[in-house]
PDB file of N, CA and C in Angstrom:
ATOM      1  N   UNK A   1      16.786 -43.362   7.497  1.00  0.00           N
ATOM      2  CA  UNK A   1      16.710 -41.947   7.756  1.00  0.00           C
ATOM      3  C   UNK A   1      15.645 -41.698   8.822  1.00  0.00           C
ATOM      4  N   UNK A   2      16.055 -40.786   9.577  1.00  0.00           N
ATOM      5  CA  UNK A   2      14.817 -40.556  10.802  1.00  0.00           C
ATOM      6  C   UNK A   2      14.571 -39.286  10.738  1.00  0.00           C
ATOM      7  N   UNK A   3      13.021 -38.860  10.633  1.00  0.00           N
ATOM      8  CA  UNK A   3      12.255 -37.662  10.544  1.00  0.00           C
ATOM      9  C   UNK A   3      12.037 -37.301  12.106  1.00  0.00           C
ATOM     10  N   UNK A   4      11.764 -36.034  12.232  1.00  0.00           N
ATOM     11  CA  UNK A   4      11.404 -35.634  13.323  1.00  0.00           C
ATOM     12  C   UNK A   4       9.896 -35.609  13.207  1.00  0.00           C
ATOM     13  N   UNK A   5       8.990 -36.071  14.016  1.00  0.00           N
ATOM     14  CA  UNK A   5       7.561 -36.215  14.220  1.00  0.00           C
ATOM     15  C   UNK A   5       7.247 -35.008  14.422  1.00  0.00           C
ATOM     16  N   UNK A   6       8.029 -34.197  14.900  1.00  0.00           N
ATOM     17  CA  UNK A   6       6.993 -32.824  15.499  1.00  0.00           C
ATOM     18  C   UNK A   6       7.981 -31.567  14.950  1.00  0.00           C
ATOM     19  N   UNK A   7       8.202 -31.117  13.865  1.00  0.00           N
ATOM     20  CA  UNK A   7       8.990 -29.949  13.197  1.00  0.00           C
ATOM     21  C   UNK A   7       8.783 -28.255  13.949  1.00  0.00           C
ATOM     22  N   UNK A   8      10.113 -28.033  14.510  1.00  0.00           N
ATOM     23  CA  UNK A   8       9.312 -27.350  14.694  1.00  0.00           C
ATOM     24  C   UNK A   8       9.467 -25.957  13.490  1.00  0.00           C
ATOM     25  N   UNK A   9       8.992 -24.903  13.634  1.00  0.00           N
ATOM     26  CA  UNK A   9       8.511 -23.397  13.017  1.00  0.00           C
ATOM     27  C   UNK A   9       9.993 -23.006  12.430  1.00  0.00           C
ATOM     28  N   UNK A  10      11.216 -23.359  13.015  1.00  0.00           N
ATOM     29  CA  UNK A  10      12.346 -22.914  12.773  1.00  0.00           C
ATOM     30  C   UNK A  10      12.740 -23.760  11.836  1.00  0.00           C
ATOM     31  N   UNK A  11      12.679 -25.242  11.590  1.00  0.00           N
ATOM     32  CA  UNK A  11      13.149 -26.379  10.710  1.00  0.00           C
ATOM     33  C   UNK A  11      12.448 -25.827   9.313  1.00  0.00           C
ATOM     34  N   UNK A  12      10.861 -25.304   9.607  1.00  0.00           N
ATOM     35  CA  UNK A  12      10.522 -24.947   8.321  1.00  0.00           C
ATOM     36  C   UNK A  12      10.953 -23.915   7.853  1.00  0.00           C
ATOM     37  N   UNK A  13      10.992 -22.699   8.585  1.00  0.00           N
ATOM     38  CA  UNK A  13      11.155 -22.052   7.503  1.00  0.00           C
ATOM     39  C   UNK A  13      12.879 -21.018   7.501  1.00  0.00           C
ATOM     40  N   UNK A  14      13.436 -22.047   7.841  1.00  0.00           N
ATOM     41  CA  UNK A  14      14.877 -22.084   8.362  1.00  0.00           C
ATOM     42  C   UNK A  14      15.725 -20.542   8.580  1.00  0.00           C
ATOM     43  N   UNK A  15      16.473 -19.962   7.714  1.00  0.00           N
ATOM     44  CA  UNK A  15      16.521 -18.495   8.187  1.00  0.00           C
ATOM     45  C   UNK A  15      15.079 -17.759   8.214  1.00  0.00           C
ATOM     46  N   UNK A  16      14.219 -17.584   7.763  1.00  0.00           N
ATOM     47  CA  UNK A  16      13.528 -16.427   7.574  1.00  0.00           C
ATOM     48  C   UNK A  16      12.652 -16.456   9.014  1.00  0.00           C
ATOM     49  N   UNK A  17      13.091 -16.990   9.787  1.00  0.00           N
ATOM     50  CA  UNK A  17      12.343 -16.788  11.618  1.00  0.00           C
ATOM     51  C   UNK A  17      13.639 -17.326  12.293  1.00  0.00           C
ATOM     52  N   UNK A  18      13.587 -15.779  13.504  1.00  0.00           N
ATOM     53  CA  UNK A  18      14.497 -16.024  14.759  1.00  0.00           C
ATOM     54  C   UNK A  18      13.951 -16.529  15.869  1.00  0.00           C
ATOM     55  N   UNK A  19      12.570 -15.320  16.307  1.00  0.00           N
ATOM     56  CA  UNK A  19      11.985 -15.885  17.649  1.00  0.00           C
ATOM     57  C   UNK A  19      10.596 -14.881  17.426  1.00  0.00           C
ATOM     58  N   UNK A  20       9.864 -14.737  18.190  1.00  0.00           N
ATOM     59  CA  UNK A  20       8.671 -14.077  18.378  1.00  0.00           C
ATOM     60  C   UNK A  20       7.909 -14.787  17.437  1.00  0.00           C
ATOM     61  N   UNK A  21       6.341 -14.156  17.199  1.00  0.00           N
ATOM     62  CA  UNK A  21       5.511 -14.658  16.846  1.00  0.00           C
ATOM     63  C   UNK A  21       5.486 -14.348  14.771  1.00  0.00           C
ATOM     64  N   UNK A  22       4.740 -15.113  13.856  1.00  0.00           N
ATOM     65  CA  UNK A  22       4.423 -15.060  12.478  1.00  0.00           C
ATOM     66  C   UNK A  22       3.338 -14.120  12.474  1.00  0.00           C
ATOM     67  N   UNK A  23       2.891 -13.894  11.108  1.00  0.00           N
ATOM     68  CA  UNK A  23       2.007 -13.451  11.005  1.00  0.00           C
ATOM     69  C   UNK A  23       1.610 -13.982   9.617  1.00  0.00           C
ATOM     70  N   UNK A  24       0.238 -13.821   9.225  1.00  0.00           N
ATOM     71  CA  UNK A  24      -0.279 -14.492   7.921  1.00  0.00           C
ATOM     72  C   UNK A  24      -1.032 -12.941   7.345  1.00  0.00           C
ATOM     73  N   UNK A  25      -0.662 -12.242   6.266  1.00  0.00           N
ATOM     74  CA  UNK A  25      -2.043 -11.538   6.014  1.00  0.00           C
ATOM     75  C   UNK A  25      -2.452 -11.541   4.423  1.00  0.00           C
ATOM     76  N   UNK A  26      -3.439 -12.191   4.324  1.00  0.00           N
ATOM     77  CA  UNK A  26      -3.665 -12.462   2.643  1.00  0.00           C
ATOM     78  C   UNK A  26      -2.471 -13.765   2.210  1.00  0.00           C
ATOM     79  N   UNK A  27      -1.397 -13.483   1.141  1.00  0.00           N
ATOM     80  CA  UNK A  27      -1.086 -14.298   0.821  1.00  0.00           C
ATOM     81  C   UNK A  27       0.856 -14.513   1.141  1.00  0.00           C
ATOM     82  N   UNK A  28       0.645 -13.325   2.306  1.00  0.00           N
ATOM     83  CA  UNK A  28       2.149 -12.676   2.607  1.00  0.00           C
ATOM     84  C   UNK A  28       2.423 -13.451   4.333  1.00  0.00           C
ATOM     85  N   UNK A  29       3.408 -13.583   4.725  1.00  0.00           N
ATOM     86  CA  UNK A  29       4.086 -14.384   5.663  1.00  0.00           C
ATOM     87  C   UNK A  29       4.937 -13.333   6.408  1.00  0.00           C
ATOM     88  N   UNK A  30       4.742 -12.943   7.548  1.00  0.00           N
ATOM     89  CA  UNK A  30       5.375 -12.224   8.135  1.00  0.00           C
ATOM     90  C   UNK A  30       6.207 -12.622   9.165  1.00  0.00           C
ATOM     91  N   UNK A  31       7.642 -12.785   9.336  1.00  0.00           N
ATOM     92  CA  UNK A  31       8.452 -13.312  10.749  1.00  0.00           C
ATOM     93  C   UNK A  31       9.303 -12.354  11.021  1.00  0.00           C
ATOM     94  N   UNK A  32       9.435 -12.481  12.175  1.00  0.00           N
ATOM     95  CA  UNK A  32      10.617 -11.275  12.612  1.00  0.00           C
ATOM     96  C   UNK A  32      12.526 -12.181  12.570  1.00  0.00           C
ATOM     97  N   UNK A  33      12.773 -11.091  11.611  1.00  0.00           N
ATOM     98  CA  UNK A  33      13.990 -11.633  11.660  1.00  0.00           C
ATOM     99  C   UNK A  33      15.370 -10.511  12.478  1.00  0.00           C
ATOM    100  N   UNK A  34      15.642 -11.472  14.035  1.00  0.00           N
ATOM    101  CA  UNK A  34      16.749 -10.805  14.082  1.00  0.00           C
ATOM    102  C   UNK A  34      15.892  -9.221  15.068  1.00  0.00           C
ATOM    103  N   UNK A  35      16.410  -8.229  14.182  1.00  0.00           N
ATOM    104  CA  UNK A  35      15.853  -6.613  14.542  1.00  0.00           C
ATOM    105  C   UNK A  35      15.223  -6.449  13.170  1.00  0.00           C
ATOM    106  N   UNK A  36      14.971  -6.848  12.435  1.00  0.00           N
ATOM    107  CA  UNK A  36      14.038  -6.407  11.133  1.00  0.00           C
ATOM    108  C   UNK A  36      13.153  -7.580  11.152  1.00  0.00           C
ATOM    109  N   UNK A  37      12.123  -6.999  10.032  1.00  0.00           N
ATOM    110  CA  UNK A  37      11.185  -8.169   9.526  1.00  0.00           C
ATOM    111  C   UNK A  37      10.749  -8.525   8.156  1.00  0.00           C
ATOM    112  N   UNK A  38      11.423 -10.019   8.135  1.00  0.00           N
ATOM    113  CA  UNK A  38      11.135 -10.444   6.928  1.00  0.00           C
ATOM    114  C   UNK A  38       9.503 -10.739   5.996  1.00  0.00           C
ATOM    115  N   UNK A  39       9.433 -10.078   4.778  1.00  0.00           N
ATOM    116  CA  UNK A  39       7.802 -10.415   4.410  1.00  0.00           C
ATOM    117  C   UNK A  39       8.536 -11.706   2.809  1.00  0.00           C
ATOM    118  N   UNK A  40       7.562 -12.626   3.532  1.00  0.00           N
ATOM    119  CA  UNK A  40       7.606 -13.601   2.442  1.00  0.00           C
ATOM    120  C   UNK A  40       5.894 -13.741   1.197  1.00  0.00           C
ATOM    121  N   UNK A  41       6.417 -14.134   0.462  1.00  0.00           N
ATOM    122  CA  UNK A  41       5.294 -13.899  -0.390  1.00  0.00           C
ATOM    123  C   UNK A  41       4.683 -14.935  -1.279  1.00  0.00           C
ATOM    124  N   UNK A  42       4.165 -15.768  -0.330  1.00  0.00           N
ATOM    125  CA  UNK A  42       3.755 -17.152  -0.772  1.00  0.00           C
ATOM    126  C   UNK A  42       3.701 -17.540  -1.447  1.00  0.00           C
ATOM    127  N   UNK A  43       2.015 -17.034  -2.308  1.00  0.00           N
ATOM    128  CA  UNK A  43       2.137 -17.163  -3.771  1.00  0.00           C
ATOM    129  C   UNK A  43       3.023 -16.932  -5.000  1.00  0.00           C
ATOM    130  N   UNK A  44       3.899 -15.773  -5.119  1.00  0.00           N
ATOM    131  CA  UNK A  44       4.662 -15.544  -5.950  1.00  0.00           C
ATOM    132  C   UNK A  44       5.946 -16.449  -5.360  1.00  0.00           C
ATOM    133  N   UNK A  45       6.662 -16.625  -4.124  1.00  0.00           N
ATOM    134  CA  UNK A  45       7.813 -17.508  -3.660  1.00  0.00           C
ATOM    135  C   UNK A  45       8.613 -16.373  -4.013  1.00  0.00           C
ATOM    136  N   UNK A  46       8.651 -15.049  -2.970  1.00  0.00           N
ATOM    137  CA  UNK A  46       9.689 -13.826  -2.932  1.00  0.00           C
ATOM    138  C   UNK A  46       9.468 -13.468  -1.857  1.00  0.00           C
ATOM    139  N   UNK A  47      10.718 -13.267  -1.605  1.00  0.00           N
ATOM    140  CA  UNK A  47      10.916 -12.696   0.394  1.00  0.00           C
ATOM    141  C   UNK A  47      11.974 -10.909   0.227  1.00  0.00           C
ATOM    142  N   UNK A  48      11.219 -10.770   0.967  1.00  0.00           N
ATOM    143  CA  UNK A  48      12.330  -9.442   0.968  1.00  0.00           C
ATOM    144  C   UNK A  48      12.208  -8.845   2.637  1.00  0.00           C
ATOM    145  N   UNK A  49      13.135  -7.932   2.975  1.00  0.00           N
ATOM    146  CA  UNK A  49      13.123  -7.734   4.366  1.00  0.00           C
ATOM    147  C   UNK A  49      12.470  -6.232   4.171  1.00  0.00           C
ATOM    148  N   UNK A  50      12.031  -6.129   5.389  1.00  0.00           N
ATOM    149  CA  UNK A  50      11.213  -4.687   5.442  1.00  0.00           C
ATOM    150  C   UNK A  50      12.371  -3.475   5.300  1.00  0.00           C
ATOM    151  N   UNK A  51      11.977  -2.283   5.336  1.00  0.00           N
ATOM    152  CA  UNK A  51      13.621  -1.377   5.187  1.00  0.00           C
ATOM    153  C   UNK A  51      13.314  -0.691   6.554  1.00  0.00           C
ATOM    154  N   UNK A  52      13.120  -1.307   7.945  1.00  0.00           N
ATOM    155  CA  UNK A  52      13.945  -1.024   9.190  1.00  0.00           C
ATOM    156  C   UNK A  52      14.066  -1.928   9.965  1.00  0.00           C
ATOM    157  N   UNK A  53      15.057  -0.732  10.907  1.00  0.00           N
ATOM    158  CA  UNK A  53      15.313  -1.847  12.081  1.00  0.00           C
ATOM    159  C   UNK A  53      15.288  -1.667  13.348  1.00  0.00           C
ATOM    160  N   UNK A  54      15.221  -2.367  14.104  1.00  0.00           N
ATOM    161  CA  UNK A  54      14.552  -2.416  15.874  1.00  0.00           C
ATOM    162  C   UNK A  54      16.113  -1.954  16.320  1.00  0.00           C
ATOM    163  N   UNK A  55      16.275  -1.529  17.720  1.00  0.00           N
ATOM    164  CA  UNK A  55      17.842  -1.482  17.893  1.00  0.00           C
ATOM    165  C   UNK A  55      18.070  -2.672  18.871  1.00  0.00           C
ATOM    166  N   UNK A  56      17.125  -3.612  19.596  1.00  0.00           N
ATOM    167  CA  UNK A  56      17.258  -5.234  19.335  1.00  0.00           C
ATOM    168  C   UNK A  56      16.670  -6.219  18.819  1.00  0.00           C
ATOM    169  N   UNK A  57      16.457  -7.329  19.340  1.00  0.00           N
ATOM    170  CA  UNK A  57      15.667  -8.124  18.321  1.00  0.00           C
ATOM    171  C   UNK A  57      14.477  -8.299  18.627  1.00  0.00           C
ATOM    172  N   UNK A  58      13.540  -8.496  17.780  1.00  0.00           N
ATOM    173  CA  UNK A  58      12.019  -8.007  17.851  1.00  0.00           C
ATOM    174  C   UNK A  58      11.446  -9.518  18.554  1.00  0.00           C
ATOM    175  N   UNK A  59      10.579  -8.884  19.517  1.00  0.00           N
ATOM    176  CA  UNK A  59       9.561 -10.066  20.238  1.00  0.00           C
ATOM    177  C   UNK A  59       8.585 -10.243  20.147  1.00  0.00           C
ATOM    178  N   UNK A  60       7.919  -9.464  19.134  1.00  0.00           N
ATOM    179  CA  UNK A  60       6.420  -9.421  18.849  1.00  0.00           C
ATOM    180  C   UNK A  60       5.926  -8.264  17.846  1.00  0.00           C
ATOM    181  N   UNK A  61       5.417  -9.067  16.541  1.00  0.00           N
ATOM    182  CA  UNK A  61       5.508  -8.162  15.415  1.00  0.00           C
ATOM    183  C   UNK A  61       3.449  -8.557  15.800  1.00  0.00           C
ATOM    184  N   UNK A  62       2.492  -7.534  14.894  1.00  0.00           N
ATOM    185  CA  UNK A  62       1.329  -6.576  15.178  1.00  0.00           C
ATOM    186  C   UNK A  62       1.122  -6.156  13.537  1.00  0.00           C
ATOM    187  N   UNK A  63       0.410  -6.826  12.852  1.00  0.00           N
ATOM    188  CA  UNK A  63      -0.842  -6.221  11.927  1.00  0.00           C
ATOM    189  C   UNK A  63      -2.016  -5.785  12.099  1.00  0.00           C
ATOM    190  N   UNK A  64      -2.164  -4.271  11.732  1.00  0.00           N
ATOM    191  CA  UNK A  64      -3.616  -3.712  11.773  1.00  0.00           C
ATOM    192  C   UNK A  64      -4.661  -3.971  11.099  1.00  0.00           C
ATOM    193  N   UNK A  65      -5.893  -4.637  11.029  1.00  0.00           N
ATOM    194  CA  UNK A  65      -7.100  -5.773  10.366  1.00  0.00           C
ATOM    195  C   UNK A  65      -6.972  -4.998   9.287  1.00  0.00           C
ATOM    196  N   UNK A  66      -6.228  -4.094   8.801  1.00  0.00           N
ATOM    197  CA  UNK A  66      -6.808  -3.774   7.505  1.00  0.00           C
ATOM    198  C   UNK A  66      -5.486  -4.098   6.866  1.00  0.00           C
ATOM    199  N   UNK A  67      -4.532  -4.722   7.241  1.00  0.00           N
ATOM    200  CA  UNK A  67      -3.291  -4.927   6.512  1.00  0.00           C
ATOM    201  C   UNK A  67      -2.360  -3.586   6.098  1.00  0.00           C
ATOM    202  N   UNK A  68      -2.859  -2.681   7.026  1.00  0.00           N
ATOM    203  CA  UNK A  68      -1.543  -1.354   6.304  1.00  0.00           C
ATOM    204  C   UNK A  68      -0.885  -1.277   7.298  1.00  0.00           C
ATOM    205  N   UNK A  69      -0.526  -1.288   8.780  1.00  0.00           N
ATOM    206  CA  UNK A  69       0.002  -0.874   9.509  1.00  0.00           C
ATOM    207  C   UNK A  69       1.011  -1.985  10.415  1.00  0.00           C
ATOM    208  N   UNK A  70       2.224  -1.869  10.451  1.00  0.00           N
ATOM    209  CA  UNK A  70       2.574  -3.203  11.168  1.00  0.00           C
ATOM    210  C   UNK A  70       3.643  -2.633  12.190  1.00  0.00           C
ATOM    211  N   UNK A  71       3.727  -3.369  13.257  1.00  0.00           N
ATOM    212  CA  UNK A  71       4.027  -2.547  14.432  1.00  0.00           C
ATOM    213  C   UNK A  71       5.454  -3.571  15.118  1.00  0.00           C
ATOM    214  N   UNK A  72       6.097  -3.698  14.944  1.00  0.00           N
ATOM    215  CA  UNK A  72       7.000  -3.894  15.995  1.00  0.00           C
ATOM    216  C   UNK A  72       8.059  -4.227  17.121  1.00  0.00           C
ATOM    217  N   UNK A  73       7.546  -4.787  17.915  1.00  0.00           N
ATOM    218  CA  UNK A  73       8.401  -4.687  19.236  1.00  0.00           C
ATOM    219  C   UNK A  73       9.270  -5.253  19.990  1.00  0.00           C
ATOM    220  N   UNK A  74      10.782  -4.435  19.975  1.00  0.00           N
ATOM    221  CA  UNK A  74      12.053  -5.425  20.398  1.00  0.00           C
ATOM    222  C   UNK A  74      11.891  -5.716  21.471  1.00  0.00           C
ATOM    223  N   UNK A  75      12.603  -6.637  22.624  1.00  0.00           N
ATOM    224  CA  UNK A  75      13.201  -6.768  23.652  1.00  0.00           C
ATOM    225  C   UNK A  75      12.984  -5.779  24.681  1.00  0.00           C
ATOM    226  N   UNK A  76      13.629  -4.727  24.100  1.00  0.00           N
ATOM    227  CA  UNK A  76      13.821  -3.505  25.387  1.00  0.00           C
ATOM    228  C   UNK A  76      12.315  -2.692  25.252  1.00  0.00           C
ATOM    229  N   UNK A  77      11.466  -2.882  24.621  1.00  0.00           N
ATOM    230  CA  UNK A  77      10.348  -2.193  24.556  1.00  0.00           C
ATOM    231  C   UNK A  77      10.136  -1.228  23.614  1.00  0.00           C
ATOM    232  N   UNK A  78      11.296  -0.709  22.723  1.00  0.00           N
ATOM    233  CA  UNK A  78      11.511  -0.202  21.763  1.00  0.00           C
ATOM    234  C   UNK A  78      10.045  -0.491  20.219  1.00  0.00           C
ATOM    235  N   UNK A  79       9.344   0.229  20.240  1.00  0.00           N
ATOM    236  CA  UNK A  79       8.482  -0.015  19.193  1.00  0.00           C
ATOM    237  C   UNK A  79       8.483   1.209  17.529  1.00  0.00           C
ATOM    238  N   UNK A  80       8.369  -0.014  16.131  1.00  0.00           N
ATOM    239  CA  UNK A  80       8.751   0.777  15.466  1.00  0.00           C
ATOM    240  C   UNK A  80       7.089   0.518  14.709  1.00  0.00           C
ATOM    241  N   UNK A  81       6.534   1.671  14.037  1.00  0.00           N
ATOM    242  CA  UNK A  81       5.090   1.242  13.125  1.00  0.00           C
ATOM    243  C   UNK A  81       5.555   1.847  11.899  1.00  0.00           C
ATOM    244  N   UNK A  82       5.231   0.877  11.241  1.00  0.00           N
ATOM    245  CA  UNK A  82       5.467   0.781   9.564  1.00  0.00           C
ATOM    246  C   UNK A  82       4.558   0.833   8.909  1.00  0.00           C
ATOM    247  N   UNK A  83       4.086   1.588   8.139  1.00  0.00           N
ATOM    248  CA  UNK A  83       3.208   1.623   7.051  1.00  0.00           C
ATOM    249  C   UNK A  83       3.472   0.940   5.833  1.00  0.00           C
ATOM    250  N   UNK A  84       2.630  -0.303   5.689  1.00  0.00           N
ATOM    251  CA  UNK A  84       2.943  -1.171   5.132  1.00  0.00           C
ATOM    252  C   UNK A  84       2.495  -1.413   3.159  1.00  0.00           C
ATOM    253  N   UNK A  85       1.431  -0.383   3.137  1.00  0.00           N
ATOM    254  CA  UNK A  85       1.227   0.087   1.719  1.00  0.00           C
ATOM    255  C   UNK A  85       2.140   1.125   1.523  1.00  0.00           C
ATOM    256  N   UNK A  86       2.678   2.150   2.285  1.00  0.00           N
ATOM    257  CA  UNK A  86       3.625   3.308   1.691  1.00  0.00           C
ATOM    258  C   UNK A  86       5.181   2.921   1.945  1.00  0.00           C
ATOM    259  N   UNK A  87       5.450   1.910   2.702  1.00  0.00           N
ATOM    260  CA  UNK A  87       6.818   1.534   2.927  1.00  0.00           C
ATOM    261  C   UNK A  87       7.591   2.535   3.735  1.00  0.00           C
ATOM    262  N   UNK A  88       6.859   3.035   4.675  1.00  0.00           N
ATOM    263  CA  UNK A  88       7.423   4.154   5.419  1.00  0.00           C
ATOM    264  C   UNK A  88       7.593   3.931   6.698  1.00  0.00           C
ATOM    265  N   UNK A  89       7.988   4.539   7.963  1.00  0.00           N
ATOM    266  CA  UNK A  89       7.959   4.743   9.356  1.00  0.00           C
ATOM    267  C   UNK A  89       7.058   5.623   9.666  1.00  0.00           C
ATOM    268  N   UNK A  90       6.072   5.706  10.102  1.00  0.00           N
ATOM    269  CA  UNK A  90       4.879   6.156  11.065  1.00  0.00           C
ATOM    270  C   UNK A  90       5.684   7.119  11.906  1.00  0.00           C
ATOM    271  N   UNK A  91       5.952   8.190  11.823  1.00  0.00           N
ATOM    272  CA  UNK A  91       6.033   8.917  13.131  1.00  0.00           C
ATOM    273  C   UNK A  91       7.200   9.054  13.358  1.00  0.00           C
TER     274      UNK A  91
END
């Protein structure tokens, strides 16, 4: 059997990342999946997807240092901010 020496980000964590960047905050895993974003939940081992969506696929998701605010941004420049303790859309 032959391993790949260098895995990459997609082998691990197989659907739950398309493209753009992760995020880590506390014990939660953030990837953009697609036009939404998936939050995984390490410690407990539960993923659920956020409840919106980009109208393409997101290139760069944005946590605010205090962990409530998460921001974002598809392709076309399209940006969505989520309030991440109330489960809401910002604005």
């Amino acid at each position: 059997m032959i391993f790949n020496s260098h895995p990459n980000i997609q082998d691990v964590l197989e659907t739950a990342y398309s493209n753009g960047n992760c995020l880590f905050a506390a014990d939660l895993l953030y990837t953009p999946l697609a036009n939404q974003v998936k939050r995984i939940d390490l410690k407990n081992n539960h993923a659920s997807v956020l409840p919106f969506q980009n109208p393409h696929h997101n290139a760069l998701i944005a946590i605010s240092p205090n962990s409530i605010i998460l921001i974002a941004v598809d392709y076309t420049g399209h940006a969505t901010l989520f309030n991440l303790a109330g489960g809401f859309i910002v604005g």
